[in-house]
PDB file of N, CA and C in Angstrom:
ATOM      1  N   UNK A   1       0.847  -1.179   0.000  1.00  0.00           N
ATOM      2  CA  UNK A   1       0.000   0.000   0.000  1.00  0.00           C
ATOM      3  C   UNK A   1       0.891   1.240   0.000  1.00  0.00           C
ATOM      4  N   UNK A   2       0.545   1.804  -0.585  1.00  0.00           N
ATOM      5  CA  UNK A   2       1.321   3.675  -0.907  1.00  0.00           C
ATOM      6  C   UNK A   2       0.860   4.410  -0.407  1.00  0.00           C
ATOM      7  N   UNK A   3       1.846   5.432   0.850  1.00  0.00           N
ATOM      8  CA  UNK A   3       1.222   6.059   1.599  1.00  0.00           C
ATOM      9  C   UNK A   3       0.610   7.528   0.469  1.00  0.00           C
ATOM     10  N   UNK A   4       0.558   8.314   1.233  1.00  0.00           N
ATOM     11  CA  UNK A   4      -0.011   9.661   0.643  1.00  0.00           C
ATOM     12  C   UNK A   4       0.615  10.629   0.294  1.00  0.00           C
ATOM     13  N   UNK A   5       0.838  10.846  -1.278  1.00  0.00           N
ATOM     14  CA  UNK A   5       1.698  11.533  -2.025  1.00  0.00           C
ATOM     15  C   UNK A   5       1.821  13.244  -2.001  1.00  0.00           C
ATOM     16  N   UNK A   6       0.136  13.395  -2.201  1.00  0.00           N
ATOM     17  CA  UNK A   6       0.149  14.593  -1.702  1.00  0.00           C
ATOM     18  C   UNK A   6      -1.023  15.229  -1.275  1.00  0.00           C
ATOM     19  N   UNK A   7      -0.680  16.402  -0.443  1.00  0.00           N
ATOM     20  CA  UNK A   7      -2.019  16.737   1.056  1.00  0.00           C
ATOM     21  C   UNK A   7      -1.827  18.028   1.291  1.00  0.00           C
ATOM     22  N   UNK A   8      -2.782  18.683   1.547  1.00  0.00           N
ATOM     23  CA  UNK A   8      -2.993  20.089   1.766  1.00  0.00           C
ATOM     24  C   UNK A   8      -3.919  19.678   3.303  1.00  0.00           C
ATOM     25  N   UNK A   9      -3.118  20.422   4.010  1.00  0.00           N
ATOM     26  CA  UNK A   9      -4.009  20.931   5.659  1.00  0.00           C
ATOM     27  C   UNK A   9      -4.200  22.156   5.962  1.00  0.00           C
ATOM     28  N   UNK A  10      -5.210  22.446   6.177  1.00  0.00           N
ATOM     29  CA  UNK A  10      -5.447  23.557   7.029  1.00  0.00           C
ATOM     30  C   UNK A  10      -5.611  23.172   8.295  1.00  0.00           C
ATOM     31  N   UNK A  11      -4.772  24.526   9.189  1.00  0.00           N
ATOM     32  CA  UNK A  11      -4.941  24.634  10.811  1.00  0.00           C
ATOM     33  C   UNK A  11      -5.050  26.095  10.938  1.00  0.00           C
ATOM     34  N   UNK A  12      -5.965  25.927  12.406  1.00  0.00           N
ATOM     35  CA  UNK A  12      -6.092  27.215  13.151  1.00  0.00           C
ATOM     36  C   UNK A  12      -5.592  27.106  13.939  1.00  0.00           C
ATOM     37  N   UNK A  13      -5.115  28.277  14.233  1.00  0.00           N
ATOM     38  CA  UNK A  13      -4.159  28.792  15.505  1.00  0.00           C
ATOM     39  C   UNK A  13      -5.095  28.461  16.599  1.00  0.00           C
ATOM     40  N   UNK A  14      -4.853  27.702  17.738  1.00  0.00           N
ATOM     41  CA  UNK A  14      -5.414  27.284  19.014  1.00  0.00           C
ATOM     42  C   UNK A  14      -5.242  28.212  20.204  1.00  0.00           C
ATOM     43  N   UNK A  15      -3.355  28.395  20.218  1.00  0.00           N
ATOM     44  CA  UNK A  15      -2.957  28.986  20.867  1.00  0.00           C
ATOM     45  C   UNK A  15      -1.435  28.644  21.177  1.00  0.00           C
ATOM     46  N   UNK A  16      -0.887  29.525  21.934  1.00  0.00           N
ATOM     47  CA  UNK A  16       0.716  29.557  21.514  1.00  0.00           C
ATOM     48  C   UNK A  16       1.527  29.760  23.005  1.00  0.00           C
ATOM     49  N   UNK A  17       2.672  29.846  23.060  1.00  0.00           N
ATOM     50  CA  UNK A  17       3.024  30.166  24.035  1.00  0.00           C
ATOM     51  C   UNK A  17       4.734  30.493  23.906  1.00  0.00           C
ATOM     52  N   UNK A  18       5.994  30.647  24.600  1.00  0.00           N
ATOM     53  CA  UNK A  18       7.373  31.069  23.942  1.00  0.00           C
ATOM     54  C   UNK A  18       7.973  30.137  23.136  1.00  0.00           C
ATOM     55  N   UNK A  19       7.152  28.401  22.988  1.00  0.00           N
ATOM     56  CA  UNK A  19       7.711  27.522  22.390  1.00  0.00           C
ATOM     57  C   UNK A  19       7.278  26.861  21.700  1.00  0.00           C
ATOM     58  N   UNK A  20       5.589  26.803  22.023  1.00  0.00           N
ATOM     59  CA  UNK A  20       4.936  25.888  21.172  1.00  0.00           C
ATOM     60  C   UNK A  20       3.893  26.429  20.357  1.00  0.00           C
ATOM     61  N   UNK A  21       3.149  25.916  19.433  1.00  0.00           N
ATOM     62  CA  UNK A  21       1.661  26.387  18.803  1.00  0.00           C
ATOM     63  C   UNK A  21       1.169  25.238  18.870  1.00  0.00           C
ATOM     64  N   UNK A  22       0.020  25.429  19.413  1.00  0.00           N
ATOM     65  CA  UNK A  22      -1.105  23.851  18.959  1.00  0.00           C
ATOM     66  C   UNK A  22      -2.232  24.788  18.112  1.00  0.00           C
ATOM     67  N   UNK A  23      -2.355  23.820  16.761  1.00  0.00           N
ATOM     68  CA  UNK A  23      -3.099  23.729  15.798  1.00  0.00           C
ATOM     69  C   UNK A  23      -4.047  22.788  15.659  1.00  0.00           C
ATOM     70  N   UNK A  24      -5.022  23.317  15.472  1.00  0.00           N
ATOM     71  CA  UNK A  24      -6.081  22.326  14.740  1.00  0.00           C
ATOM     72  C   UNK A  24      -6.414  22.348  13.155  1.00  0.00           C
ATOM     73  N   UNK A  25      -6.059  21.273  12.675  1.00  0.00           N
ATOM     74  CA  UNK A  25      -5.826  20.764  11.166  1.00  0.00           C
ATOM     75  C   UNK A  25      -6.937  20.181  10.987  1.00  0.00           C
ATOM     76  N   UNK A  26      -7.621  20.734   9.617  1.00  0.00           N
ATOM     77  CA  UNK A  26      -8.622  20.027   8.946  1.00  0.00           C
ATOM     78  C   UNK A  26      -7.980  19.624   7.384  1.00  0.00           C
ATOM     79  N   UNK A  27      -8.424  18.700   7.032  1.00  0.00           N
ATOM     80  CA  UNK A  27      -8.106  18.656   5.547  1.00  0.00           C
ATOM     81  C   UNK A  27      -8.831  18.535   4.677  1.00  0.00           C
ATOM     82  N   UNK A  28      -8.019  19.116   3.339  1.00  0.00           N
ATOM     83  CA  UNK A  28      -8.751  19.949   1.825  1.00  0.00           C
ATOM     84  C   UNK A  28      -8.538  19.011   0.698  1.00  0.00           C
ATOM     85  N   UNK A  29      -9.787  18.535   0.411  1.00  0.00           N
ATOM     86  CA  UNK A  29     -11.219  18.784   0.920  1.00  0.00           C
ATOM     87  C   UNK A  29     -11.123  17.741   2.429  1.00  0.00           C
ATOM     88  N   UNK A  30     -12.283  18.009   2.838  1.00  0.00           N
ATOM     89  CA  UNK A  30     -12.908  17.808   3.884  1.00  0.00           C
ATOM     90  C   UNK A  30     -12.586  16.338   3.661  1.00  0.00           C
ATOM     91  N   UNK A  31     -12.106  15.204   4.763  1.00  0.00           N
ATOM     92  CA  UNK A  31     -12.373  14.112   5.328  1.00  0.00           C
ATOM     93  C   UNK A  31     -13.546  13.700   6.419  1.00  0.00           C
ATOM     94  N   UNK A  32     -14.398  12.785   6.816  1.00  0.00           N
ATOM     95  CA  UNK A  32     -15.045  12.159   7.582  1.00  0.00           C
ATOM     96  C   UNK A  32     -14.422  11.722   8.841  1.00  0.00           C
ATOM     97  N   UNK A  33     -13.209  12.053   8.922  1.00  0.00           N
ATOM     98  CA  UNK A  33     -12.506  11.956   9.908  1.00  0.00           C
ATOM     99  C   UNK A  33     -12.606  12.724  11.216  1.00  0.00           C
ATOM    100  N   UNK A  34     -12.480  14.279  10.871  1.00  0.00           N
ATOM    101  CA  UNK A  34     -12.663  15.530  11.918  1.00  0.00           C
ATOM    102  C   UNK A  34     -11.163  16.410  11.594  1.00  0.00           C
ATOM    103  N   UNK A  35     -11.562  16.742  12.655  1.00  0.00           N
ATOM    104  CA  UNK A  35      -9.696  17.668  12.969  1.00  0.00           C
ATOM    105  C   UNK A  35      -8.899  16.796  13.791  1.00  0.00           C
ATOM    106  N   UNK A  36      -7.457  17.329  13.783  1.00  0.00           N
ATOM    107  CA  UNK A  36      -6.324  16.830  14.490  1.00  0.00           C
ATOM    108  C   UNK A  36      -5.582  17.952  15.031  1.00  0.00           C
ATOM    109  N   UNK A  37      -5.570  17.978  16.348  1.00  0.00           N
ATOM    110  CA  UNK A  37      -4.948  18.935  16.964  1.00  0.00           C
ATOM    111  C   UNK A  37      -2.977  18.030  16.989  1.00  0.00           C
ATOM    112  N   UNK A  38      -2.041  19.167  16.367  1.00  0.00           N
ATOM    113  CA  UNK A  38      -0.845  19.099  16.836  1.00  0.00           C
ATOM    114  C   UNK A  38      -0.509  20.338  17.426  1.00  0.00           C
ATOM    115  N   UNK A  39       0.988  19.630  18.322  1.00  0.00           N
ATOM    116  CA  UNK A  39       1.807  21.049  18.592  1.00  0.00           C
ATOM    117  C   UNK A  39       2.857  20.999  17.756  1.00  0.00           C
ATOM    118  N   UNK A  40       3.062  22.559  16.994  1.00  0.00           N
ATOM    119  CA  UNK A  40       4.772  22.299  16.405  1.00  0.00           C
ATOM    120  C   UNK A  40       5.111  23.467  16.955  1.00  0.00           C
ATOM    121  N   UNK A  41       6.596  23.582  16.936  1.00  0.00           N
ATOM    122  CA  UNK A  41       7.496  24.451  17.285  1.00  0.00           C
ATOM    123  C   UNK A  41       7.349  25.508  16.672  1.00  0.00           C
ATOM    124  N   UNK A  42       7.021  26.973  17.736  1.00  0.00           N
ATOM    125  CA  UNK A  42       6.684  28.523  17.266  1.00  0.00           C
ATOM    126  C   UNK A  42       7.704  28.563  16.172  1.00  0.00           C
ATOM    127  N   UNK A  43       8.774  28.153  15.745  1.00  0.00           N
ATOM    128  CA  UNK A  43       9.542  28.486  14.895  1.00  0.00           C
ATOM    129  C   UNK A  43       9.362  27.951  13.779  1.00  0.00           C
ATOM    130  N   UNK A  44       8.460  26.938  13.544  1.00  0.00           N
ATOM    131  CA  UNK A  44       8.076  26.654  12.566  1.00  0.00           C
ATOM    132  C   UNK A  44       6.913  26.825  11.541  1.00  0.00           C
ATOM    133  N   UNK A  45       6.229  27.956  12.308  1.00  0.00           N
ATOM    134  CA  UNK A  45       5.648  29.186  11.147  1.00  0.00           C
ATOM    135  C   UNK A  45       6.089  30.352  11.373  1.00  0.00           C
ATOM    136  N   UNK A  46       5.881  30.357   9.464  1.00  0.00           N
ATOM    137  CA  UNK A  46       6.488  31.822   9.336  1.00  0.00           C
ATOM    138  C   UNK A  46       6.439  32.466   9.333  1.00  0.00           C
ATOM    139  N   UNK A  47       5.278  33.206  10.084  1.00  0.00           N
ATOM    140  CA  UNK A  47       4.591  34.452  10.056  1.00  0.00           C
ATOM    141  C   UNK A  47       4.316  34.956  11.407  1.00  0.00           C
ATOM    142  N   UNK A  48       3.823  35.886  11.236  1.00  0.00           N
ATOM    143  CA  UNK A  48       3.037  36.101  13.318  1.00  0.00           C
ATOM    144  C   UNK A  48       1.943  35.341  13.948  1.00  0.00           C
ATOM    145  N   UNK A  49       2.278  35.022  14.669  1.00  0.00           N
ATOM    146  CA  UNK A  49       1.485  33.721  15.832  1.00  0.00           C
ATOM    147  C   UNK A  49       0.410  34.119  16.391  1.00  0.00           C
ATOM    148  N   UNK A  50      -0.674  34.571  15.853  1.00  0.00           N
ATOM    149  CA  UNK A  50      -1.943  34.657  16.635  1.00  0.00           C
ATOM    150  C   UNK A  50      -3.222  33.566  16.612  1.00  0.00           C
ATOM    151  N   UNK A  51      -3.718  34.167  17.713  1.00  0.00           N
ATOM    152  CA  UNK A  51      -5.108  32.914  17.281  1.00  0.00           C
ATOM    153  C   UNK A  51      -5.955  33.221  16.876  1.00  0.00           C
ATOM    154  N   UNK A  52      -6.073  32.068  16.061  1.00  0.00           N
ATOM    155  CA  UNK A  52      -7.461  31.859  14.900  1.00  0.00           C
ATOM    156  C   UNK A  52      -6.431  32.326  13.632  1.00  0.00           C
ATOM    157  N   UNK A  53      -5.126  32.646  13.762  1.00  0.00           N
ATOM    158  CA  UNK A  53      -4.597  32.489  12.474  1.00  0.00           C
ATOM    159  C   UNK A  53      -4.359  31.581  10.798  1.00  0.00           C
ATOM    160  N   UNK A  54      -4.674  31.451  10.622  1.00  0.00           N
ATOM    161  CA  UNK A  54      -4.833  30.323   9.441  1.00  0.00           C
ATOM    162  C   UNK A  54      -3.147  29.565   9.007  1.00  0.00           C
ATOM    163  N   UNK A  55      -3.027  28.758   8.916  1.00  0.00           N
ATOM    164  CA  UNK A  55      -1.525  28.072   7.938  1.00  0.00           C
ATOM    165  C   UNK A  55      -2.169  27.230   7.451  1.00  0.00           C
ATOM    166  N   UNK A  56      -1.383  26.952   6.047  1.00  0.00           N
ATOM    167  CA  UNK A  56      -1.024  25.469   5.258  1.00  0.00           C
ATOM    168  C   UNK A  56      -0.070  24.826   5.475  1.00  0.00           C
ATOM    169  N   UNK A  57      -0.041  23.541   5.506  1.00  0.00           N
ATOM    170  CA  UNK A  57       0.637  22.649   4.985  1.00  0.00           C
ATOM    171  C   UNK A  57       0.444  22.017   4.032  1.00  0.00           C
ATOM    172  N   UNK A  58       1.410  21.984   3.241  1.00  0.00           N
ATOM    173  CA  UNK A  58       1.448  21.473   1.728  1.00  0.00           C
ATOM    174  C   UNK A  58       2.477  19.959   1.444  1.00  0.00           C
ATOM    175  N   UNK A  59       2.444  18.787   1.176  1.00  0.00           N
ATOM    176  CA  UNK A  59       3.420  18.297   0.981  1.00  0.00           C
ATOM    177  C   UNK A  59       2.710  17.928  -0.513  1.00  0.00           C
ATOM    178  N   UNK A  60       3.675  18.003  -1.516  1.00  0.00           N
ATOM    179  CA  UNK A  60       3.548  17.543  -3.015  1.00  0.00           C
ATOM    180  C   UNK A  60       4.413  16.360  -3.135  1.00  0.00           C
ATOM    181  N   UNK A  61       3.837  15.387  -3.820  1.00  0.00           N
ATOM    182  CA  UNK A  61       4.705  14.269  -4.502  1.00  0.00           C
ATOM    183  C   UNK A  61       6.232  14.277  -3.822  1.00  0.00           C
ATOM    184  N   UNK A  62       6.825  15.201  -4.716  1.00  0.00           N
ATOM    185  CA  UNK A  62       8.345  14.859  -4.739  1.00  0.00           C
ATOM    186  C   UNK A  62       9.011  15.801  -3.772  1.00  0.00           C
ATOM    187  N   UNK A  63       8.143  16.234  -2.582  1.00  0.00           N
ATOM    188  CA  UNK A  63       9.088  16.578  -1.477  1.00  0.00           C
ATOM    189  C   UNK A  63       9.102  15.829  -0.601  1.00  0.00           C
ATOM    190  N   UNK A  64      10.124  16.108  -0.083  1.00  0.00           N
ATOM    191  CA  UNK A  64      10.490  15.050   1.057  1.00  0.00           C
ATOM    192  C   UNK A  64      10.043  15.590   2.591  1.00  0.00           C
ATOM    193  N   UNK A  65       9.915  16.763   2.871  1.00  0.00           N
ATOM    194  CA  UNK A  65       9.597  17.591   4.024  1.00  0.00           C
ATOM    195  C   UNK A  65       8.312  18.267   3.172  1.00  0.00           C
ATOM    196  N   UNK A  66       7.247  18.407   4.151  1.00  0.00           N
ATOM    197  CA  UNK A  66       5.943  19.480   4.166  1.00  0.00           C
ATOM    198  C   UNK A  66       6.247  20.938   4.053  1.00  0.00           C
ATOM    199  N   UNK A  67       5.875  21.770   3.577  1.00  0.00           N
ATOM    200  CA  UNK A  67       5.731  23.006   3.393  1.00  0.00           C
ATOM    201  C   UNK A  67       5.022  23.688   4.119  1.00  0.00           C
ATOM    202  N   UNK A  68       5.058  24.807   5.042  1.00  0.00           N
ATOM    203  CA  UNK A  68       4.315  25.204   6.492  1.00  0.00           C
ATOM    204  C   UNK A  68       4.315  26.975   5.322  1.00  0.00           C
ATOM    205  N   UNK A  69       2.978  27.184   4.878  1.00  0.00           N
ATOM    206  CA  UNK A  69       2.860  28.972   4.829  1.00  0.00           C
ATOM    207  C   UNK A  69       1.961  29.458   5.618  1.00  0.00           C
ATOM    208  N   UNK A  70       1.534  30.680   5.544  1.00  0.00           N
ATOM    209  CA  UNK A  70       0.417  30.846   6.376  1.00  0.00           C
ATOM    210  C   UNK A  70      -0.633  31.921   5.108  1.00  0.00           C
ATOM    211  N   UNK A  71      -1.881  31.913   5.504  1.00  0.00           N
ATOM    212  CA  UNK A  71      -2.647  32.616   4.665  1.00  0.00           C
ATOM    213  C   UNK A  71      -2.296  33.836   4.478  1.00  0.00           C
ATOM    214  N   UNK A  72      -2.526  35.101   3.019  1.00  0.00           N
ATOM    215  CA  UNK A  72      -2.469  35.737   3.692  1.00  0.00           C
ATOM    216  C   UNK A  72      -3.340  36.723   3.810  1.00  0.00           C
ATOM    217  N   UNK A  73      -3.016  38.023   5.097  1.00  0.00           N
ATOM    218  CA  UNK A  73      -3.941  38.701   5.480  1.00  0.00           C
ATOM    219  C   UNK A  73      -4.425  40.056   5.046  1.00  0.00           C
ATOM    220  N   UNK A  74      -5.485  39.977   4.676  1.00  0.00           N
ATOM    221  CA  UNK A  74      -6.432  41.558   3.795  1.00  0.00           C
ATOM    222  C   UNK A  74      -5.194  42.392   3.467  1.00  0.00           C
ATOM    223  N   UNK A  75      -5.002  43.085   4.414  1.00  0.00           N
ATOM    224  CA  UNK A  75      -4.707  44.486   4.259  1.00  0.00           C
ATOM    225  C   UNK A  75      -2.859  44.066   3.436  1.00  0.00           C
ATOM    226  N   UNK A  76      -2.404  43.010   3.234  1.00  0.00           N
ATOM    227  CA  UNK A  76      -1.069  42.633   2.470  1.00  0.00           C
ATOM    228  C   UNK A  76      -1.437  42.932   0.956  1.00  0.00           C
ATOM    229  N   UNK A  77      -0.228  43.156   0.073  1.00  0.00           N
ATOM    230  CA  UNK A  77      -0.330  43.265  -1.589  1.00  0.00           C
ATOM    231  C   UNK A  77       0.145  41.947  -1.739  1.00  0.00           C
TER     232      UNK A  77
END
């Protein structure tokens, strides 16, 4: 069996603290599953840490590591 090549998640910012973020991840499209709350390391998004902030994770085919961006927000070009 072949795991999963490629996946788009969305998470919301839960809440944060000097080291961690816990996220809640849904995935696109929607699974029957629910959400999955992780924690990853504040340093591993790249943007400013608030809650209810939005990120992706992206992993495509031929990467080997996931891709962490974050949405972005109105008032940006």
């Amino acid at each position: 069996m072949a795991g999963l090549s490629t996946f788009v998640l969305v998470g919301t910012i839960l809440s944060f603290d000097s080291f961690f973020t816990t996220v809640e991840f849904q995935t696109n499209p929607p699974s029957n599953g629910g959400g999955s709350i992780a924690v990853l390391p504040l340093n591993a998004i790249p943007c400013d840490v608030k809650i209810g902030n939005i990120i992706y994770v992206v992993k495509q085919e031929l990467q080997e590591v996931p891709t962490i961006t974050c949405k972005k927000e109105k008032h940006e070009n």
